[in-house]
Protein backbone atom coordinates (compact mmCIF):
# COMPACT_ATOMS: atom_id res chain seq x y z
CA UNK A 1 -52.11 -27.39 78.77
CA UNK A 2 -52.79 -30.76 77.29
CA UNK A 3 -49.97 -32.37 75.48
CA UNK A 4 -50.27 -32.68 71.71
CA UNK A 5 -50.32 -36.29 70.62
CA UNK A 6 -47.88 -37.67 68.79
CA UNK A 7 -48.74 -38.21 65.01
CA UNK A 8 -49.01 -42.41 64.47
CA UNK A 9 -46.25 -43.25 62.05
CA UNK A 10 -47.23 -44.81 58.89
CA UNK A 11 -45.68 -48.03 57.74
CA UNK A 12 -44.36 -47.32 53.89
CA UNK A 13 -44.20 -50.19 51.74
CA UNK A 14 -40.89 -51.90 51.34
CA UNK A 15 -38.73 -50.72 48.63
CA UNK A 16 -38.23 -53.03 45.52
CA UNK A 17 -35.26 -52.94 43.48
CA UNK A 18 -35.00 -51.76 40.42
CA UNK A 19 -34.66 -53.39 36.69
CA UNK A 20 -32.08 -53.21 35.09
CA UNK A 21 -31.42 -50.10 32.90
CA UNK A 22 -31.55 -51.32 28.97
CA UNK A 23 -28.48 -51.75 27.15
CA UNK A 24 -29.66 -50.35 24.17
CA UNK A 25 -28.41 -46.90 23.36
CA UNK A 26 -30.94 -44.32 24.38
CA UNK A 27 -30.70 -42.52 20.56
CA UNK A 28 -32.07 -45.54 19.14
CA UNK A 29 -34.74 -45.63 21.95
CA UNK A 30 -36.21 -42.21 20.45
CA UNK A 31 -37.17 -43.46 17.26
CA UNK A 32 -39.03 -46.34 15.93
CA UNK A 33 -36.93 -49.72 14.40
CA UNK A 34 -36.42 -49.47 10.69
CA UNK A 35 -37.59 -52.25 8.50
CA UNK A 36 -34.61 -51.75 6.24
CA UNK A 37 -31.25 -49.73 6.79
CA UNK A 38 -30.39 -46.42 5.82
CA UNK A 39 -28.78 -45.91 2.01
CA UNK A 40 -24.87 -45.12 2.09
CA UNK A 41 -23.20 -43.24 -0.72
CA UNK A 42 -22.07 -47.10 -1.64
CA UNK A 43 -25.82 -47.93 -1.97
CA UNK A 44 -26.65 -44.89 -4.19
CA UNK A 45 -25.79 -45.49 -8.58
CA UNK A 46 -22.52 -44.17 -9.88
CA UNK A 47 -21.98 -40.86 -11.79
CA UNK A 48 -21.99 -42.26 -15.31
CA UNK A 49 -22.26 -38.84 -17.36
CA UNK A 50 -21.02 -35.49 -17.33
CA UNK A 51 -22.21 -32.68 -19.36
CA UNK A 52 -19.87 -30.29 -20.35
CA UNK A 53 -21.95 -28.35 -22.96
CA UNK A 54 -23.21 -25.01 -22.93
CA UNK A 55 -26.94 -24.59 -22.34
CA UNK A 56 -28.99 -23.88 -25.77
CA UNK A 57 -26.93 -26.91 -26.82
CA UNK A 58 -29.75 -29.40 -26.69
CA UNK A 59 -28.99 -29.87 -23.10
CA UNK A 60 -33.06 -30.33 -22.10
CA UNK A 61 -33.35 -32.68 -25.15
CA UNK A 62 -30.28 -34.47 -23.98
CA UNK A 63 -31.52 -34.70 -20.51
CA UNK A 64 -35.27 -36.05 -21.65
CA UNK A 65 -33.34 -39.17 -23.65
CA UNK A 66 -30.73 -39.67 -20.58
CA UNK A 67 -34.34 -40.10 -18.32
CA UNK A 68 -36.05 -42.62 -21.13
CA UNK A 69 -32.48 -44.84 -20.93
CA UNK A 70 -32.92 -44.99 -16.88
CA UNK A 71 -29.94 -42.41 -16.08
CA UNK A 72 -31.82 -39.84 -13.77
CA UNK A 73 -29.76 -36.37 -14.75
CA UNK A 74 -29.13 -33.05 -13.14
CA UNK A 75 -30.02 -29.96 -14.93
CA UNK A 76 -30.08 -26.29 -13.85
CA UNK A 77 -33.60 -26.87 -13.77
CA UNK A 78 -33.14 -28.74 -11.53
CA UNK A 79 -31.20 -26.99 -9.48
CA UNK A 80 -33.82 -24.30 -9.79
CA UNK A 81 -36.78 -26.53 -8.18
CA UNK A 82 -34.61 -27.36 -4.70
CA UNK A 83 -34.16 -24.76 -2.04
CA UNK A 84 -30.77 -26.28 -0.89
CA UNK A 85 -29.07 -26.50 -3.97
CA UNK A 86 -30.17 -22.54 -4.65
CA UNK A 87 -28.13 -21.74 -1.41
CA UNK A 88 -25.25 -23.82 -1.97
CA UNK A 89 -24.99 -22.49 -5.54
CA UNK A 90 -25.70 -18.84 -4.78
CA UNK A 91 -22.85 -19.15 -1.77
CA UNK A 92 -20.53 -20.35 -4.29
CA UNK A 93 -21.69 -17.44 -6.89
CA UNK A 94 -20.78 -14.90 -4.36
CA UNK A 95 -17.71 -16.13 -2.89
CA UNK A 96 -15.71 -19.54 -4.21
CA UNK A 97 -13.23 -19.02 -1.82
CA UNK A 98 -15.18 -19.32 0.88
CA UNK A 99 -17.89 -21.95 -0.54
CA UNK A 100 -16.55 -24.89 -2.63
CA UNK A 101 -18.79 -26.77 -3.94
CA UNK A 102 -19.69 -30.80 -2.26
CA UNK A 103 -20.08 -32.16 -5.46
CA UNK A 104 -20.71 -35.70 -4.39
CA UNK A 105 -23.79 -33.81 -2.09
CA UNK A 106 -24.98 -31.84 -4.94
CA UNK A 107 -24.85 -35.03 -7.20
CA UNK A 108 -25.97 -37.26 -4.72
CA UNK A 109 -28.82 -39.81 -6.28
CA UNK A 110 -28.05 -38.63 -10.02
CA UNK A 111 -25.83 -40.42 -12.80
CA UNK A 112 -25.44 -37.38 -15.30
CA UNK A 113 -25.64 -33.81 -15.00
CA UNK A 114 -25.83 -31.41 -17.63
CA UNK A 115 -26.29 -27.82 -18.51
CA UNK A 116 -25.15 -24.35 -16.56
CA UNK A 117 -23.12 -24.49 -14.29
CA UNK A 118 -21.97 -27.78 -14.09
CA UNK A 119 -20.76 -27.67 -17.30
CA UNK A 120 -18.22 -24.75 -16.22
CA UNK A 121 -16.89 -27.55 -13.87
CA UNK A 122 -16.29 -30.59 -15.81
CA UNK A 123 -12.47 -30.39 -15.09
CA UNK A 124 -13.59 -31.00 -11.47
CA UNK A 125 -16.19 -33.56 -11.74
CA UNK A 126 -13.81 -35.42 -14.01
CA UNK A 127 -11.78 -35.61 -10.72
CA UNK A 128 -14.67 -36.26 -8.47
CA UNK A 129 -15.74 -39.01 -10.45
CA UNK A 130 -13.19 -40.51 -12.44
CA UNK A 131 -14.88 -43.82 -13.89
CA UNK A 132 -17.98 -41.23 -15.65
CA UNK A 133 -17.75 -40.66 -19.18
CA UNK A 134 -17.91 -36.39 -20.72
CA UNK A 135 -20.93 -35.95 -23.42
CA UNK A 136 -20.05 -32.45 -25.25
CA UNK A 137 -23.37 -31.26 -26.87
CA UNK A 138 -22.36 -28.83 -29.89
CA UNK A 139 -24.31 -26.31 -32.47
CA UNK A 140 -23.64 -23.73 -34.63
CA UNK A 141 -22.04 -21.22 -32.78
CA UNK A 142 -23.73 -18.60 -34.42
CA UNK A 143 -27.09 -19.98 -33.60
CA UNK A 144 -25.95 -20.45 -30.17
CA UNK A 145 -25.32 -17.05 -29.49
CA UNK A 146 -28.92 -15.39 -31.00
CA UNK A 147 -30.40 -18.20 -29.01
CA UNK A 148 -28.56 -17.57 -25.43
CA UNK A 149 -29.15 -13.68 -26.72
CA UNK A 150 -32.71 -14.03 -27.10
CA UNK A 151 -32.90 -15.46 -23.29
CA UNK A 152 -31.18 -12.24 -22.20
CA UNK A 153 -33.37 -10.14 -23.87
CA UNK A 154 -36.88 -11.94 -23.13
CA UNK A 155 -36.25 -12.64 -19.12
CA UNK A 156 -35.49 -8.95 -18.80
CA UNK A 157 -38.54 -9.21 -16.49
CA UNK A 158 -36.71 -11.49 -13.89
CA UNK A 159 -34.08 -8.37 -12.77
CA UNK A 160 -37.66 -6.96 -11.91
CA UNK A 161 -39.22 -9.56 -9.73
CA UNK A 162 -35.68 -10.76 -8.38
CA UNK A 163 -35.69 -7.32 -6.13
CA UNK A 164 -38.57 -9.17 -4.00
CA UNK A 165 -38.62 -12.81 -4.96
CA UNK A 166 -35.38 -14.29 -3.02
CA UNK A 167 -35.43 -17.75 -5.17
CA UNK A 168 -35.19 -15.75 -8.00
CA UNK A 169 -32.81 -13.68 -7.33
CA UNK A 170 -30.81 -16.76 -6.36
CA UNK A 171 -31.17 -17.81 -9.86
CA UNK A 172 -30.19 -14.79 -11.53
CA UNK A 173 -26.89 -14.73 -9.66
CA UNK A 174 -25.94 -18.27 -10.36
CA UNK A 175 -26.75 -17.94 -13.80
CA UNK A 176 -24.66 -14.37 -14.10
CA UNK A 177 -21.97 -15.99 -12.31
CA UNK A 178 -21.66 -19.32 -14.27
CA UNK A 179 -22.37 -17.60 -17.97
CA UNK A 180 -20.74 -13.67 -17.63
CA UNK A 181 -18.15 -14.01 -15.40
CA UNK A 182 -16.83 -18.04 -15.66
CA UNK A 183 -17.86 -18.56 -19.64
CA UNK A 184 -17.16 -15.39 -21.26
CA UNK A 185 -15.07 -13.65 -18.64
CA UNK A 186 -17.27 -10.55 -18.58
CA UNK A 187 -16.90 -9.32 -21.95
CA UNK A 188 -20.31 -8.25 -22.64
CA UNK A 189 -20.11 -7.91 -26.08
CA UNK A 190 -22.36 -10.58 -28.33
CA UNK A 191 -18.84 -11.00 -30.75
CA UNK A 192 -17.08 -12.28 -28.37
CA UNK A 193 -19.34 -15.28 -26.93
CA UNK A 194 -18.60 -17.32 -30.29
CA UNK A 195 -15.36 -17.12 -29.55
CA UNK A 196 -16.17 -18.27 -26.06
CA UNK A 197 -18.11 -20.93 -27.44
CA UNK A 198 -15.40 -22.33 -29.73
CA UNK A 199 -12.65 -21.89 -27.10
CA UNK A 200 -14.35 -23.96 -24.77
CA UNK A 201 -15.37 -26.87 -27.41
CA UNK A 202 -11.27 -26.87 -27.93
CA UNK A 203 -10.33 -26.60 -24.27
CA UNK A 204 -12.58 -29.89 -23.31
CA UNK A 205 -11.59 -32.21 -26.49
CA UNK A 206 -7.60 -31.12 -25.27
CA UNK A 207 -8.83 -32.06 -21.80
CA UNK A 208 -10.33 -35.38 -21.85
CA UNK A 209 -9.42 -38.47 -23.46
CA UNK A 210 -11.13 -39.50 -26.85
CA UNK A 211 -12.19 -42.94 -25.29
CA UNK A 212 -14.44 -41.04 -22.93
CA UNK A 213 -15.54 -38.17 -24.87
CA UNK A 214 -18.73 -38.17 -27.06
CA UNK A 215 -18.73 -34.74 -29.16
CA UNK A 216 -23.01 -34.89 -29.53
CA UNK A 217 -25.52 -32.91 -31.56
CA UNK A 218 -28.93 -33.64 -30.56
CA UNK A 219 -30.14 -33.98 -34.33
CA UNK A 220 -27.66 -37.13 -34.75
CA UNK A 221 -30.62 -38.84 -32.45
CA UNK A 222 -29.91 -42.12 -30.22
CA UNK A 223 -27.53 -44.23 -32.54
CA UNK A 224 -24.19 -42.23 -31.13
CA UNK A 225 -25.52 -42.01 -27.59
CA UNK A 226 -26.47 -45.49 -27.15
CA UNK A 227 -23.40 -46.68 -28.43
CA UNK A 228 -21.04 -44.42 -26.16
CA UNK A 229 -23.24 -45.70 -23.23
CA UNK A 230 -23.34 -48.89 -24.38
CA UNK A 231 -26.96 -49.48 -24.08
CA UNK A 232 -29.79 -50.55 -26.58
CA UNK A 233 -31.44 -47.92 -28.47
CA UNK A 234 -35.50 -47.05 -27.46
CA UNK A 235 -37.88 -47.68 -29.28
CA UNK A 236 -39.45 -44.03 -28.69
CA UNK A 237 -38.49 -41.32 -30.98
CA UNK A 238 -35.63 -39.15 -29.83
CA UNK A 239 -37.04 -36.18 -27.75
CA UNK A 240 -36.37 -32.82 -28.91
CA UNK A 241 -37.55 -29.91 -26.61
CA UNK A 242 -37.19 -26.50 -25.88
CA UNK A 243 -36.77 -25.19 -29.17
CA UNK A 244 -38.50 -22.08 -28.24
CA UNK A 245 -38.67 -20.10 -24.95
CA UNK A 246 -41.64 -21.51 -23.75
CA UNK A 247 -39.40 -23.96 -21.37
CA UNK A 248 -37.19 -21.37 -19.66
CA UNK A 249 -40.06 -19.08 -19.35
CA UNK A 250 -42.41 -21.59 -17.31
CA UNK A 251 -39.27 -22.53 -15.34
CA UNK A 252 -38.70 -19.03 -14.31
CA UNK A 253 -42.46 -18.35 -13.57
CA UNK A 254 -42.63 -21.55 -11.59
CA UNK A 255 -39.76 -20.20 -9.50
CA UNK A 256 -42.00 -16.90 -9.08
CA UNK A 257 -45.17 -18.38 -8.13
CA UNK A 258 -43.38 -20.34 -5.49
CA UNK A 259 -42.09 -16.96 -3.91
CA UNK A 260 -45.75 -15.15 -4.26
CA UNK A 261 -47.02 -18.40 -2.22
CA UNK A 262 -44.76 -17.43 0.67
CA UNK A 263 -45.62 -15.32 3.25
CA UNK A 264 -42.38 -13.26 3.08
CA UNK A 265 -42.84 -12.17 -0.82
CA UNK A 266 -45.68 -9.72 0.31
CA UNK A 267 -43.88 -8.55 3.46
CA UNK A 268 -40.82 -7.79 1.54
CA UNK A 269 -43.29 -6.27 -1.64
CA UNK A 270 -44.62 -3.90 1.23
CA UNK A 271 -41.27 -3.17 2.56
CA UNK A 272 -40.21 -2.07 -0.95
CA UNK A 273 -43.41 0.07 -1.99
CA UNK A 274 -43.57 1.56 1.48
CA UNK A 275 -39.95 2.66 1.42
CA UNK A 276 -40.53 4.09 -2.25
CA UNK A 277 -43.66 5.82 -1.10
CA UNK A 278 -41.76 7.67 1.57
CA UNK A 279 -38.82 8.65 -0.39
CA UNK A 280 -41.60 9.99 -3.00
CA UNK A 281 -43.43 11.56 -0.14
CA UNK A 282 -39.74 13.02 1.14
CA UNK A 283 -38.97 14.14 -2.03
CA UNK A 284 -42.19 16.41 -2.84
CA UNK A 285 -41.93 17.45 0.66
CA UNK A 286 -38.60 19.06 -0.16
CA UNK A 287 -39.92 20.61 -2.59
CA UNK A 288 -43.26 22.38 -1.31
């Protein structure tokens, strides 16, 4: 037998040494420079306003002449048009306890905020932001309660689509929870919401100062606002909107035709008519 030769060794290159690793941190490796920094709560405008009327008060009105004099506001609609505000305030409707409420994070970006349910919290906000000013939009109360009445009884529909349209069931429960059980302490009874109504226009005049309280009716028009703000009046006419349903309603429907664009609506709407189909089915079954 013929020895195997030995395999020829191959020179490998000599080894250079390596760079230096970078001293900047690897996070900011990952992502590209920024032209300009991030915004800080510092960077972002002060709360200026708090609402701490009732809705049907002129509270949409209110909020159209905040926007013309540059104050961006918060309104339950709002609320209603971001996903993470529903959750935060639907958390909160179910349990307090359990979810307070980040204020500052809810409020973040905005200079006034107006209408349900912020106005249930005005003793808080007050603390939050102690340098904003409290706008109390008033009516008759009477009116006030055939108008928040006639909500009740037109939007029956929404209990109906809120069984398969999440959002709006979200909605429903933060507006149950802010009007029945925080404003009139769920006494159902239409005779008792005046006295609601009053009690809470007393309980916020005793609660803040007069210096920063404006007691407003939207039909008194810019001269009071302007001068509690301290800004010039506009020279556009003051706005005056929603004085039928037609706002709340397109709200609400814009709420449901963002659920029947999900995917989810029509799994859940099959869930729901198969289940009924096979307790029907069940049911005559029983009975043959």
């Amino acid at each position: 037998l013929r020895p195997r030769p030995r395999p020829k060794t191959r020179l490998s290159p000599p080894r250079l040494p390596r760079p230096p690793l970078p001293t900047t941190p690897r996070s900011s490796l990952l992502r590209p420079p920024r032209s300009t920094p991030l915004p800080t709560r510092a960077t972002f405008p002060p709360m200026k306003l708090i609402g701490a009327g009732f809705s049907r008060t002129g509270t949409i009105s209110l909020q159209e002449a905040l926007i013309t004099l540059g104050l961006p506001c918060y309104h339950f609609f709002e609320l209603m048009s971001k996903d993470a505000d529903l959750d935060i305030w639907y958390k909160y409707s179910l349990d307090p306890a359990r979810s307070p409420l980040p204020y500052r994070t809810l409020l973040e970006g905005y200079e006034a905020c107006l209408d349900f349910p912020i106005c249930v919290h005005y003793r808080e906000l007050m603390e939050v932001f102690p340098d904003a000013k409290v706008i109390l939009t008033v009516r008759d109360a009477e009116k006030w309660r055939d108008s928040l009445a006639k909500i009740f009884r037109t939007c029956g529909w929404v209990i109906v689509f809120a069984l398969v349209c999440p959002r709006l069931l979200k909605v429903l429960v933060i507006g149950v929870r802010a009007s029945f059980v925080d404003t009139f302490k769920m006494h159902l009874d239409r005779a008792n919401w005046i006295e609601a109504f009053n009690q809470h226009v007393a309980e916020v005049k005793a609660a803040v100062p007069p210096e920063k309280l404006l007691v407003f009716d939207v039909r008194e028009g810019w001269e009071p606002l302007c001068k509690f703000l301290d800004c010039p009046v506009p020279d556009a006419a003051f706005p005056h909107k929603n004085k039928g349903m037609s706002t709340v309603q397109r709200k609400i429907l814009t709420v449901v035709w963002r659920d029947l664009t999900d995917v989810r609506f029509w799994f859940r709407l099959a869930l729901v008519v198969g289940s009924i189909a096979a307790l029907i089915y069940a049911f005559v079954h029983l009975l043959i």
